[in-house]
PDB file of N, CA and C in Angstrom:
ATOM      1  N   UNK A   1    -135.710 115.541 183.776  1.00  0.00           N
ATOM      2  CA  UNK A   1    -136.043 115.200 182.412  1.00  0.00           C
ATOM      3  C   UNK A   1    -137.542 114.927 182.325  1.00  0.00           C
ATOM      4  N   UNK A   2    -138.042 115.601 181.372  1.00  0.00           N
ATOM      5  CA  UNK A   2    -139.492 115.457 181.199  1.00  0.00           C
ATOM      6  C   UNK A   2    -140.058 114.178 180.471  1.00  0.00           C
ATOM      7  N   UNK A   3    -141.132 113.408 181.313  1.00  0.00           N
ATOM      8  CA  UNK A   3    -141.674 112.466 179.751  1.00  0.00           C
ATOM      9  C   UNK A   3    -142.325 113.097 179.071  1.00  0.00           C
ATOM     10  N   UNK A   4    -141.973 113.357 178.088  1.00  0.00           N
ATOM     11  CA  UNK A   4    -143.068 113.458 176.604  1.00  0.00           C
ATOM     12  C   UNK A   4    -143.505 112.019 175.969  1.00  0.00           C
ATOM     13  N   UNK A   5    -144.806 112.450 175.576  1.00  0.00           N
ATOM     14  CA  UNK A   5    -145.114 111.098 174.660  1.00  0.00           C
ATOM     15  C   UNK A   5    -145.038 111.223 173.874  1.00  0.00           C
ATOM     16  N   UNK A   6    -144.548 110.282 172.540  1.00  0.00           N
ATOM     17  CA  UNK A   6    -143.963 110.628 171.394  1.00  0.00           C
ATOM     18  C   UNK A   6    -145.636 110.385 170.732  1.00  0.00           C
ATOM     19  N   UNK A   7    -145.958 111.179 169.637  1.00  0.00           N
ATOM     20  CA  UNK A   7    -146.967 111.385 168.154  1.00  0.00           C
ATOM     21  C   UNK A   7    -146.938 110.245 168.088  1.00  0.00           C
ATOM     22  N   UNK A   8    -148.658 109.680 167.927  1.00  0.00           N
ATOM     23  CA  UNK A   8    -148.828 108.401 166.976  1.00  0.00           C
ATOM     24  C   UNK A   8    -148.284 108.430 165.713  1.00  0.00           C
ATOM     25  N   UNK A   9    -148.460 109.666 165.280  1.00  0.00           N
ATOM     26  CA  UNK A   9    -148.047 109.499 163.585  1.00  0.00           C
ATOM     27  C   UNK A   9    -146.687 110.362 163.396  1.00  0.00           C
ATOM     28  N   UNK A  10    -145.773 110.418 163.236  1.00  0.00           N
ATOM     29  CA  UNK A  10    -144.687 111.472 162.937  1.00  0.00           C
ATOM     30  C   UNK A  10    -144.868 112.342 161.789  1.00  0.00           C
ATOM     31  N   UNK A  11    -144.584 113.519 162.078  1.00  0.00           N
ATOM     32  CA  UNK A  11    -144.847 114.438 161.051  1.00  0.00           C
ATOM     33  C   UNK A  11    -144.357 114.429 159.482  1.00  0.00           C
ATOM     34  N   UNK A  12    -143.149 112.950 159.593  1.00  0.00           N
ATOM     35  CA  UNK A  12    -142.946 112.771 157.836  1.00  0.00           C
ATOM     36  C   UNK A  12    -144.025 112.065 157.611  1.00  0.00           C
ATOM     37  N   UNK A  13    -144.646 110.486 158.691  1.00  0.00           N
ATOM     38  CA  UNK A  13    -145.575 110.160 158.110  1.00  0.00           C
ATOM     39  C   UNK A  13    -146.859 110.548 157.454  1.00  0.00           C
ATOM     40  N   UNK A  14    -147.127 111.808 158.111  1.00  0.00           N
ATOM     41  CA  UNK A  14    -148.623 112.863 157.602  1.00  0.00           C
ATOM     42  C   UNK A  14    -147.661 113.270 156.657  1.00  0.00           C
ATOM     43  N   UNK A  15    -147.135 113.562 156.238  1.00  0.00           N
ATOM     44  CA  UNK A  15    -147.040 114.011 154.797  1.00  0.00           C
ATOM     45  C   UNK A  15    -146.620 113.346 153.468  1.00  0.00           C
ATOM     46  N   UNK A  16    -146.045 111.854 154.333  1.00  0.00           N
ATOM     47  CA  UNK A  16    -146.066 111.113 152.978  1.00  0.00           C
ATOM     48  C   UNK A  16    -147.422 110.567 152.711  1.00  0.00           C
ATOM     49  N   UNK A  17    -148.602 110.486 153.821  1.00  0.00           N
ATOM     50  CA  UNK A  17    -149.913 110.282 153.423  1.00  0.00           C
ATOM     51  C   UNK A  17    -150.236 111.152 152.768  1.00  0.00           C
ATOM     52  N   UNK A  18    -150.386 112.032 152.998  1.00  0.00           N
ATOM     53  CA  UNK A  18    -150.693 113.326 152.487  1.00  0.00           C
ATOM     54  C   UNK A  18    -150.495 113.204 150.796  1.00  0.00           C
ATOM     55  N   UNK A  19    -149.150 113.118 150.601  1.00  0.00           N
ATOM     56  CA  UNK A  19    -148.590 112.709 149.319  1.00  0.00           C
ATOM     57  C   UNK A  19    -149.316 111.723 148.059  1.00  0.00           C
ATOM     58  N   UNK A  20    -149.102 110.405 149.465  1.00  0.00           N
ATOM     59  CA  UNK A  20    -150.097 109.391 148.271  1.00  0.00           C
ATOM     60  C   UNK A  20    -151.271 109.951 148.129  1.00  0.00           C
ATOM     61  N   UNK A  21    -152.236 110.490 148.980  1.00  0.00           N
ATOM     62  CA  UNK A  21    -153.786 111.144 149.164  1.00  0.00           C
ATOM     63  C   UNK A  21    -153.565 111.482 147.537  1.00  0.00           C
ATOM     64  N   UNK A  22    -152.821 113.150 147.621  1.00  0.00           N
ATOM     65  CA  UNK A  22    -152.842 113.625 146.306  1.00  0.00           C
ATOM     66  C   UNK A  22    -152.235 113.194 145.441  1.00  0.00           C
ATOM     67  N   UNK A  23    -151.736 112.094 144.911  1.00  0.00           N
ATOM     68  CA  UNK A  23    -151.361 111.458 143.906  1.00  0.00           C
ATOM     69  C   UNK A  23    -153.079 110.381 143.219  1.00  0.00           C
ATOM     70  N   UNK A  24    -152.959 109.914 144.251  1.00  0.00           N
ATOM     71  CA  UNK A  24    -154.605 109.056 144.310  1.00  0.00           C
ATOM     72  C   UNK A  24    -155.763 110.003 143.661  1.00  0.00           C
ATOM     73  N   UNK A  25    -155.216 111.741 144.258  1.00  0.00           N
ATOM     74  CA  UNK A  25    -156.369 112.333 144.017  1.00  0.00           C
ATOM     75  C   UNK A  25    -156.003 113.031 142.226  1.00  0.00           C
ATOM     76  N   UNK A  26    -154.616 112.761 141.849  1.00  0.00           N
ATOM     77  CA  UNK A  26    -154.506 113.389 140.620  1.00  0.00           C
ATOM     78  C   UNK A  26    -154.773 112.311 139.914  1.00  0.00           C
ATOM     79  N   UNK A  27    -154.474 111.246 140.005  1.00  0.00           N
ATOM     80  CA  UNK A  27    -154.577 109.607 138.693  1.00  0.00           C
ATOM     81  C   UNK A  27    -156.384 109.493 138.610  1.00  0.00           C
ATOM     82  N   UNK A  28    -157.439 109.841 139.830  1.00  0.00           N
ATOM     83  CA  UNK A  28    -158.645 110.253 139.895  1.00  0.00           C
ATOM     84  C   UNK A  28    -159.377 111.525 139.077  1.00  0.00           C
ATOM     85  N   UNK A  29    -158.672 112.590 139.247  1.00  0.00           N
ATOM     86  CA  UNK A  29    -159.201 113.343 138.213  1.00  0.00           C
ATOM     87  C   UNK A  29    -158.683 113.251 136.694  1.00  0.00           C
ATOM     88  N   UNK A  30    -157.079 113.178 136.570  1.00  0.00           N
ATOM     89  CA  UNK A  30    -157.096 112.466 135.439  1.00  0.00           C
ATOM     90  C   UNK A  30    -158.049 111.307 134.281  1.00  0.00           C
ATOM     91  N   UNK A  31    -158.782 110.197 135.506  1.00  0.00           N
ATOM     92  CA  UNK A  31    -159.174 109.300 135.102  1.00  0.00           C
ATOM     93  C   UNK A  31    -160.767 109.890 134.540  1.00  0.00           C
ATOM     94  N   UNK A  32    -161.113 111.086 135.456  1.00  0.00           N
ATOM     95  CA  UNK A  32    -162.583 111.514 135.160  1.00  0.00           C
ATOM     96  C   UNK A  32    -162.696 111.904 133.656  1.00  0.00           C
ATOM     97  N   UNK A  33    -161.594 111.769 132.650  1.00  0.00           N
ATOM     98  CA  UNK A  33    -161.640 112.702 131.551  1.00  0.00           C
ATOM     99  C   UNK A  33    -162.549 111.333 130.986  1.00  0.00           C
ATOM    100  N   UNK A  34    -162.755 110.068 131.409  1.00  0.00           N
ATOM    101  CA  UNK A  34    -163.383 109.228 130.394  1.00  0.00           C
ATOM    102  C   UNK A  34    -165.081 108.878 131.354  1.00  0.00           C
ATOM    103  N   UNK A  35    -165.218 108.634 130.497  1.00  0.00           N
ATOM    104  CA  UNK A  35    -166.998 107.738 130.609  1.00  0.00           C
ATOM    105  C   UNK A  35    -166.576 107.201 131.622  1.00  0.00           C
ATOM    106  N   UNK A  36    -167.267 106.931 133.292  1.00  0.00           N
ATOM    107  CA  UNK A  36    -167.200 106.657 134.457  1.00  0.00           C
ATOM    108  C   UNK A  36    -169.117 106.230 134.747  1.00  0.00           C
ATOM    109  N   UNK A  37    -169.364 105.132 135.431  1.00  0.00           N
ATOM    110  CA  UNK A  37    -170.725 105.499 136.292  1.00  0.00           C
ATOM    111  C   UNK A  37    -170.932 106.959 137.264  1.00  0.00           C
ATOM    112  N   UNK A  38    -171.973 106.845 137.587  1.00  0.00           N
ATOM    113  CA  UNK A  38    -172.150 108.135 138.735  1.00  0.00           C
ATOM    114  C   UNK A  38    -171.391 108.287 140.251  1.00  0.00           C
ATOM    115  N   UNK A  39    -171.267 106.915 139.965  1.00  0.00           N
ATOM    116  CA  UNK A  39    -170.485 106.770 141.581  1.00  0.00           C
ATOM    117  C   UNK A  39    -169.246 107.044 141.426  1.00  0.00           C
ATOM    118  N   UNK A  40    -168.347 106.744 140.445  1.00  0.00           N
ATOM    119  CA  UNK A  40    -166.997 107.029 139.988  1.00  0.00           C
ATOM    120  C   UNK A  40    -167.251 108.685 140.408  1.00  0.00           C
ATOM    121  N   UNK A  41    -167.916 109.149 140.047  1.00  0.00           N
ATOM    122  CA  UNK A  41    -167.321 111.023 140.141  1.00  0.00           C
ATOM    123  C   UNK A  41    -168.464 111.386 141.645  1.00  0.00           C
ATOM    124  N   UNK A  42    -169.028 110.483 142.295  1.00  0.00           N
ATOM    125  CA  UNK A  42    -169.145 111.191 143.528  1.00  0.00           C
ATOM    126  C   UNK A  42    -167.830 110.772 144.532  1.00  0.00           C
ATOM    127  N   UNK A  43    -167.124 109.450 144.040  1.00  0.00           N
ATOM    128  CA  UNK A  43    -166.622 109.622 145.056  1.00  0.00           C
ATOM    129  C   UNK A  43    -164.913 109.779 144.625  1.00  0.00           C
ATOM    130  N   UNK A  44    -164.922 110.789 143.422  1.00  0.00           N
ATOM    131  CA  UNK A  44    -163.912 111.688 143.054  1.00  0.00           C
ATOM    132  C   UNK A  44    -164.325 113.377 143.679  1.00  0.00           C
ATOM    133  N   UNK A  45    -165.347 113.449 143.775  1.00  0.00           N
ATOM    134  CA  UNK A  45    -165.915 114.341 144.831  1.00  0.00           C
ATOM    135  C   UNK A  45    -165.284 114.734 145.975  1.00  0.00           C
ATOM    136  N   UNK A  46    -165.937 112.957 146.670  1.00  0.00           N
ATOM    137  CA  UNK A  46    -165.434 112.981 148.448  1.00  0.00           C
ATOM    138  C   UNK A  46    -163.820 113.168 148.155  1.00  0.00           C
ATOM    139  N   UNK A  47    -162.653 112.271 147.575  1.00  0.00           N
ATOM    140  CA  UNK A  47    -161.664 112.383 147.245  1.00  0.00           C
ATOM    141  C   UNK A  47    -161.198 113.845 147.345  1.00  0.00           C
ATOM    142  N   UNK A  48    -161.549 114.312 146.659  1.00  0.00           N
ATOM    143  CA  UNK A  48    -161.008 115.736 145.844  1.00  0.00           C
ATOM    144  C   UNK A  48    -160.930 116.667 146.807  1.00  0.00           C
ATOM    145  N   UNK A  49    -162.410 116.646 147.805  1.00  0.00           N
ATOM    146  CA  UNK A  49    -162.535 117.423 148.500  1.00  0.00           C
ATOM    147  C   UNK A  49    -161.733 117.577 150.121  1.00  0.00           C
ATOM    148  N   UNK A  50    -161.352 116.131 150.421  1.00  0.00           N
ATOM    149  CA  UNK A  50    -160.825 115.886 151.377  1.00  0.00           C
ATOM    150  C   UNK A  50    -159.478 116.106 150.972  1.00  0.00           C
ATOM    151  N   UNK A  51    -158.725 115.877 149.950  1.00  0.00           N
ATOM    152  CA  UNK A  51    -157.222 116.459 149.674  1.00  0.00           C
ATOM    153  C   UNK A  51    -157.376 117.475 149.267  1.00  0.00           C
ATOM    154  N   UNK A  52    -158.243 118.735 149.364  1.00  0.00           N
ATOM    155  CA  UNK A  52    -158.146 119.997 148.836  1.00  0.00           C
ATOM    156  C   UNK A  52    -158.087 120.760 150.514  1.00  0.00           C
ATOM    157  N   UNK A  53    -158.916 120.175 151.598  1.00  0.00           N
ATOM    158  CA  UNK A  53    -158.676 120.291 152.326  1.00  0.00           C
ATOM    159  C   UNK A  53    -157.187 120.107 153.186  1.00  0.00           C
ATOM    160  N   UNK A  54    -156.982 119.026 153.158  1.00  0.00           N
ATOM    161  CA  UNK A  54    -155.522 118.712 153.449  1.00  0.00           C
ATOM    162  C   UNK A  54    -154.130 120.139 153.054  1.00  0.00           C
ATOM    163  N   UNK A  55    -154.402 119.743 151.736  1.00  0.00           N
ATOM    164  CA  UNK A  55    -153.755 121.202 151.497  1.00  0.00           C
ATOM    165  C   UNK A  55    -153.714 121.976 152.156  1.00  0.00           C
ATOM    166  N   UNK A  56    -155.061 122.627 152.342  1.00  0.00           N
ATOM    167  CA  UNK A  56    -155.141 123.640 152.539  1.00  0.00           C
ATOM    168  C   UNK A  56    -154.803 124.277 154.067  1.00  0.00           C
ATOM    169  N   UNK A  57    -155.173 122.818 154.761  1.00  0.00           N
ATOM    170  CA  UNK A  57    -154.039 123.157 156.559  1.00  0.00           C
ATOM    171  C   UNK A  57    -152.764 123.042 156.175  1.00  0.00           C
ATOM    172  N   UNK A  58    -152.161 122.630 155.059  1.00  0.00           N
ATOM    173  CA  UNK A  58    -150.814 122.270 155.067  1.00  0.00           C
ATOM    174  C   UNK A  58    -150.173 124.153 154.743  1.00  0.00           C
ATOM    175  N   UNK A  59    -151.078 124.494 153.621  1.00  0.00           N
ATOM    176  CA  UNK A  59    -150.894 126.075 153.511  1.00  0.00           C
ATOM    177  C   UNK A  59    -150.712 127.101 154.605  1.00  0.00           C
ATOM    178  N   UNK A  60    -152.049 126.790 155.129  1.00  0.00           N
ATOM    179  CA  UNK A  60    -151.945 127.543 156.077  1.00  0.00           C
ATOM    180  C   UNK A  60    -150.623 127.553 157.324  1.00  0.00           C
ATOM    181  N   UNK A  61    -150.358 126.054 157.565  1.00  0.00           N
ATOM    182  CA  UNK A  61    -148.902 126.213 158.263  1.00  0.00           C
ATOM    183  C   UNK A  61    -148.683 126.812 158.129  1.00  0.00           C
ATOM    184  N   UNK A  62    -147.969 126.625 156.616  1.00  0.00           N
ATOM    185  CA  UNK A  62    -146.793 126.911 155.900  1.00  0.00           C
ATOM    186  C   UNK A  62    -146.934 128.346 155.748  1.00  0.00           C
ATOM    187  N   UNK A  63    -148.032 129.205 155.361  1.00  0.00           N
ATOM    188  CA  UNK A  63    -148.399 130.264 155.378  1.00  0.00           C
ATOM    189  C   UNK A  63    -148.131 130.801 153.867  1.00  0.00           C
ATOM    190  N   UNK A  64    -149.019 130.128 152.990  1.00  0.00           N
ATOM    191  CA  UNK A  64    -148.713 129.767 151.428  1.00  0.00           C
ATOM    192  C   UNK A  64    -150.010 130.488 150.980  1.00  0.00           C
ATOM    193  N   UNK A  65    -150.185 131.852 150.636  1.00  0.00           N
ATOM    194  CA  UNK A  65    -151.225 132.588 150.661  1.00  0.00           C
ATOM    195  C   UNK A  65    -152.213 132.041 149.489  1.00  0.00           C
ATOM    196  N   UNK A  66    -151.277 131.683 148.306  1.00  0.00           N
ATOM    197  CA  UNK A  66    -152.218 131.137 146.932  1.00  0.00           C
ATOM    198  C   UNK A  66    -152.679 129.953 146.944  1.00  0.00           C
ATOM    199  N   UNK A  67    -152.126 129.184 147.833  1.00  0.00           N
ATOM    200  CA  UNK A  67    -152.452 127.843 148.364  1.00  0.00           C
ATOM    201  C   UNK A  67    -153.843 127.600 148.912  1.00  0.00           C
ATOM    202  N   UNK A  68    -153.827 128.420 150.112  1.00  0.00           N
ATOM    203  CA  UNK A  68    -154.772 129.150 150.908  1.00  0.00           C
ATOM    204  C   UNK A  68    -156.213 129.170 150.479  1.00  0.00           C
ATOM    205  N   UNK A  69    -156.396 130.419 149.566  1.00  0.00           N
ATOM    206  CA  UNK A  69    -157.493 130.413 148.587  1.00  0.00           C
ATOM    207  C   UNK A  69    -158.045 129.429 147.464  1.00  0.00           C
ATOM    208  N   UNK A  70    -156.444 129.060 146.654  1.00  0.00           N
ATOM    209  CA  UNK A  70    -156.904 128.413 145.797  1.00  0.00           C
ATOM    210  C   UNK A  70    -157.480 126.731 145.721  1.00  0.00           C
ATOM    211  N   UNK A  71    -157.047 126.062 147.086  1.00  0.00           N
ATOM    212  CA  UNK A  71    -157.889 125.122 147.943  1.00  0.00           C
ATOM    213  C   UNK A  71    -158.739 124.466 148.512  1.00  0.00           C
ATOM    214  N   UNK A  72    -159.038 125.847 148.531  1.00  0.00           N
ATOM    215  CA  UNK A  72    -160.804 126.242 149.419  1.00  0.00           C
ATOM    216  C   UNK A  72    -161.724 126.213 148.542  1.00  0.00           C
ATOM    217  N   UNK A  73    -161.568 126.734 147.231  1.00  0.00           N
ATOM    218  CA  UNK A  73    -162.194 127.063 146.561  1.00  0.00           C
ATOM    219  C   UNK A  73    -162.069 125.771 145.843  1.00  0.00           C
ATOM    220  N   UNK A  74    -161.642 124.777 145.455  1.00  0.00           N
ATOM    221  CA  UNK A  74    -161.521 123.811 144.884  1.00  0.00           C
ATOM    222  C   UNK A  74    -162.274 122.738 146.468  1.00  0.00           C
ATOM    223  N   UNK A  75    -162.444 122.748 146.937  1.00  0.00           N
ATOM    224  CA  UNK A  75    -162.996 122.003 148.223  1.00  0.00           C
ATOM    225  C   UNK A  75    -164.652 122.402 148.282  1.00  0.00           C
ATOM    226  N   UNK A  76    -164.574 123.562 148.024  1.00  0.00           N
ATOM    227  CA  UNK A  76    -165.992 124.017 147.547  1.00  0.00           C
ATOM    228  C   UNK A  76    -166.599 123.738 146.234  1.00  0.00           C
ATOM    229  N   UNK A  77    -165.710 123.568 145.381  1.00  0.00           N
ATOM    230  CA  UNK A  77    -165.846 123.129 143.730  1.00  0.00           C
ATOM    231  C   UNK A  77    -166.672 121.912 143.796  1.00  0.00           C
ATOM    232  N   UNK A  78    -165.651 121.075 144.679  1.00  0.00           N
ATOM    233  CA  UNK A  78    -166.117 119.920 144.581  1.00  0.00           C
ATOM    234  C   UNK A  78    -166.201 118.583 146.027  1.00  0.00           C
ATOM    235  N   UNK A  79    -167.368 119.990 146.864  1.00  0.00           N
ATOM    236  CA  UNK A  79    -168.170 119.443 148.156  1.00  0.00           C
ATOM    237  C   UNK A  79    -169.075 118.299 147.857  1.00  0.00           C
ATOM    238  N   UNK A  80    -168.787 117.362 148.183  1.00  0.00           N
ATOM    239  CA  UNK A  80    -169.909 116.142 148.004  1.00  0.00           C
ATOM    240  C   UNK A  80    -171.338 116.480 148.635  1.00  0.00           C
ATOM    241  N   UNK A  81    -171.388 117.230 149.794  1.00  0.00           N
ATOM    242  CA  UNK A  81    -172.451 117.811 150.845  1.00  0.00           C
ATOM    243  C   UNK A  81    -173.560 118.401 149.776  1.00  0.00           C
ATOM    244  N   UNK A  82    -172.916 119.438 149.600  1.00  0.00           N
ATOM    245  CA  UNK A  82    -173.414 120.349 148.538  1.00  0.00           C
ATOM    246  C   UNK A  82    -172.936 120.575 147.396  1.00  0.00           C
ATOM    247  N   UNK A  83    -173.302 119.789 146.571  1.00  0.00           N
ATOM    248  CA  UNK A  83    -172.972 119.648 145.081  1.00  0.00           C
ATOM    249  C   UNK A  83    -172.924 120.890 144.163  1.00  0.00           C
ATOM    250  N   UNK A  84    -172.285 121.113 142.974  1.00  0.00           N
ATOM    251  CA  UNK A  84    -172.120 122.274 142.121  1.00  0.00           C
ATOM    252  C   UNK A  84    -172.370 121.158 141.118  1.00  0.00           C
ATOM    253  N   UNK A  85    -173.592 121.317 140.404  1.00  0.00           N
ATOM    254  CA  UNK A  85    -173.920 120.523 139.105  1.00  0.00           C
ATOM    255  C   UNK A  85    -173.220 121.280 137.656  1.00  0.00           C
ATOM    256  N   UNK A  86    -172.631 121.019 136.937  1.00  0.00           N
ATOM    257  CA  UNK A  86    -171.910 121.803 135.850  1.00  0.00           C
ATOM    258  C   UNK A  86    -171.738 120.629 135.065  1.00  0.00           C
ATOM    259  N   UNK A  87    -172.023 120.741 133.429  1.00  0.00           N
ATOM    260  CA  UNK A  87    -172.185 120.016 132.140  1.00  0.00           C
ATOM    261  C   UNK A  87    -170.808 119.573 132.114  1.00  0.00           C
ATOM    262  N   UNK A  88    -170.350 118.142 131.410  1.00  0.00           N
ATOM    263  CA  UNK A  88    -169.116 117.609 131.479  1.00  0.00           C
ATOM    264  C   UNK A  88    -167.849 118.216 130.598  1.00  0.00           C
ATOM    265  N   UNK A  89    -168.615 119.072 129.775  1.00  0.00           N
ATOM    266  CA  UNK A  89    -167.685 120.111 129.201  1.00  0.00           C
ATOM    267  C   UNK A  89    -167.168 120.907 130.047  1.00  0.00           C
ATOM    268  N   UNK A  90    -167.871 121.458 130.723  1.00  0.00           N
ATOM    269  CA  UNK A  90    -167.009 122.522 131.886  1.00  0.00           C
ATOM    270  C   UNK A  90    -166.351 121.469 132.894  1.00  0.00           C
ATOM    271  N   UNK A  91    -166.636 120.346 133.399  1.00  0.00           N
ATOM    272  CA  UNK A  91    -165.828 119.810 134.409  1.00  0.00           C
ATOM    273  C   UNK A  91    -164.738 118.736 133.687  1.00  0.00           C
ATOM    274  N   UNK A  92    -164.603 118.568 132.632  1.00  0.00           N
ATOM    275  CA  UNK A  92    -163.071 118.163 132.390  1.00  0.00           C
ATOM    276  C   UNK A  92    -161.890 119.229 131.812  1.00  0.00           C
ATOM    277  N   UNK A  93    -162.315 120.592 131.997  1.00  0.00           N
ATOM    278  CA  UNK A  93    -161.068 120.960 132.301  1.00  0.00           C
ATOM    279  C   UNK A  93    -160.948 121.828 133.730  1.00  0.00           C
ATOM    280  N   UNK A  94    -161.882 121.812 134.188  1.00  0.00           N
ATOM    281  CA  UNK A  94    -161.894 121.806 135.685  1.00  0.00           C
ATOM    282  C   UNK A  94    -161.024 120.415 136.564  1.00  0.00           C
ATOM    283  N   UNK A  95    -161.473 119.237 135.775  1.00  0.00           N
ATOM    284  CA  UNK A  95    -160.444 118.137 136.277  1.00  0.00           C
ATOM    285  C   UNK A  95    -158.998 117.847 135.956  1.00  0.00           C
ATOM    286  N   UNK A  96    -158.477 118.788 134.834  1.00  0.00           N
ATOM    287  CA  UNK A  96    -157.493 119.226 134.425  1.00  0.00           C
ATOM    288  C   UNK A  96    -156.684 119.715 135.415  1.00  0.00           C
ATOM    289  N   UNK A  97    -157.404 121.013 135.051  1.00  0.00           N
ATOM    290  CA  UNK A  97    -156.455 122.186 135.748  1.00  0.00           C
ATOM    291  C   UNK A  97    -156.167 121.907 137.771  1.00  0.00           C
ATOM    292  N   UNK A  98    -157.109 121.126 137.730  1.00  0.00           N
ATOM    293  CA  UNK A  98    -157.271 120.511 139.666  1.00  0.00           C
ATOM    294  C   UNK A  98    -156.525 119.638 139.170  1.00  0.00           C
ATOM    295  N   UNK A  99    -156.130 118.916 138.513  1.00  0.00           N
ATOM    296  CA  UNK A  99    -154.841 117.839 138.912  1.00  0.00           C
ATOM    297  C   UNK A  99    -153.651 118.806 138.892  1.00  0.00           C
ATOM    298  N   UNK A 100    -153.302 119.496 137.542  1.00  0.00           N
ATOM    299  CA  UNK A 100    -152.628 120.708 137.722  1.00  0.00           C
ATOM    300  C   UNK A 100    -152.002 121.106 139.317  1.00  0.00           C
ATOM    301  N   UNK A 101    -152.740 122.005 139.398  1.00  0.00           N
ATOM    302  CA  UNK A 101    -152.802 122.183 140.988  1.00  0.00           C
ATOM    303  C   UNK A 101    -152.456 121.331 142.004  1.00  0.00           C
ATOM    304  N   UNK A 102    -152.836 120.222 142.233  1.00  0.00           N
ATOM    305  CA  UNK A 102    -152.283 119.438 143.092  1.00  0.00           C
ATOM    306  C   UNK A 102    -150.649 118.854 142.698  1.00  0.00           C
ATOM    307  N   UNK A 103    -150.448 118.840 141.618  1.00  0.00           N
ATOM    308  CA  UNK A 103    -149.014 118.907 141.310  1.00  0.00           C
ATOM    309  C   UNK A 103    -148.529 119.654 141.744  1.00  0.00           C
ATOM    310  N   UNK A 104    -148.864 120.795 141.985  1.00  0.00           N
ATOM    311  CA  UNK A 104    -147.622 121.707 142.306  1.00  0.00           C
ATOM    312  C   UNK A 104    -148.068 121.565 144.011  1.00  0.00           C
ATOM    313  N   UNK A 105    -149.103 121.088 144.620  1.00  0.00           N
ATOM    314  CA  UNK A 105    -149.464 120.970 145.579  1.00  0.00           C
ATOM    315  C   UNK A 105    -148.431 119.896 146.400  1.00  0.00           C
ATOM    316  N   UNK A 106    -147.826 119.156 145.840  1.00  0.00           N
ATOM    317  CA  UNK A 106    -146.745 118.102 146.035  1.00  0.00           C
ATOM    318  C   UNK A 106    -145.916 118.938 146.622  1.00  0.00           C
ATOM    319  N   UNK A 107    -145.183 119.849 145.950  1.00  0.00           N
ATOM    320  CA  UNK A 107    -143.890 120.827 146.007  1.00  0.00           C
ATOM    321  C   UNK A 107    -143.691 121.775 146.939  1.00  0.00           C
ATOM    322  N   UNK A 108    -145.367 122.031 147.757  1.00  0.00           N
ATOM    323  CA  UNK A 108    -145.477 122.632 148.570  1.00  0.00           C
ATOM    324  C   UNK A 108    -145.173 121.718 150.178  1.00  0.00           C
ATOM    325  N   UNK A 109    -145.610 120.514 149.614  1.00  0.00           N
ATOM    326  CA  UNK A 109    -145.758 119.844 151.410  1.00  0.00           C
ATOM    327  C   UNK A 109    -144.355 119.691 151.706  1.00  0.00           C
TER     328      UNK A 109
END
């Protein structure tokens, strides 16, 4: 009989983190639709970008092709590193349609 060592984290626990992450990260972009300081939307930024990531290994597991792309590209949307400056008209329904997305991003994990 072999020892194995059992995972610090068990694989339901990464995904019920995972879970709250993007819930945290949808009540966050939701919340961007109002008047915020500057710091409120950089660090809906870092947020956004780190559960777009998440996803997006979770896709790839899973081997979720629209997932995949449409992830990445939202991780790039909204890189804290390298910023995409865009007028608040274009980014609240960009914060829309990215909560959007992470809803159905739920259904996938």
């Amino acid at each position: 009989m072999k020892n194995y060592k059992q995972p610090i984290i068990h694989r339901k626990d990464e995904t019920n983190f995972i879970r709250y992450f993007i819930i945290l990260t949808i009540f966050m972009l939701l919340g961007a639709i109002a008047e915020w300081p500057y710091g409120y939307y950089s660090l809906l930024r870092w947020i956004t970008c780190i559960a777009s990531i998440l996803v997006a290994f979770q896709a790839f597991e899973k081997n979720i092709d629209w997932a995949k792309v449409v992830f990445i590209v939202i991780a790039i949307l909204f890189n804290p590193l390298a910023p995409i400056y865009l007028s608040r008209s274009i980014w609240i329904p960009l914060d829309i349609i990215t909560a959007i997305l992470f809803i159905f991003a739920i259904k996938i994990l």
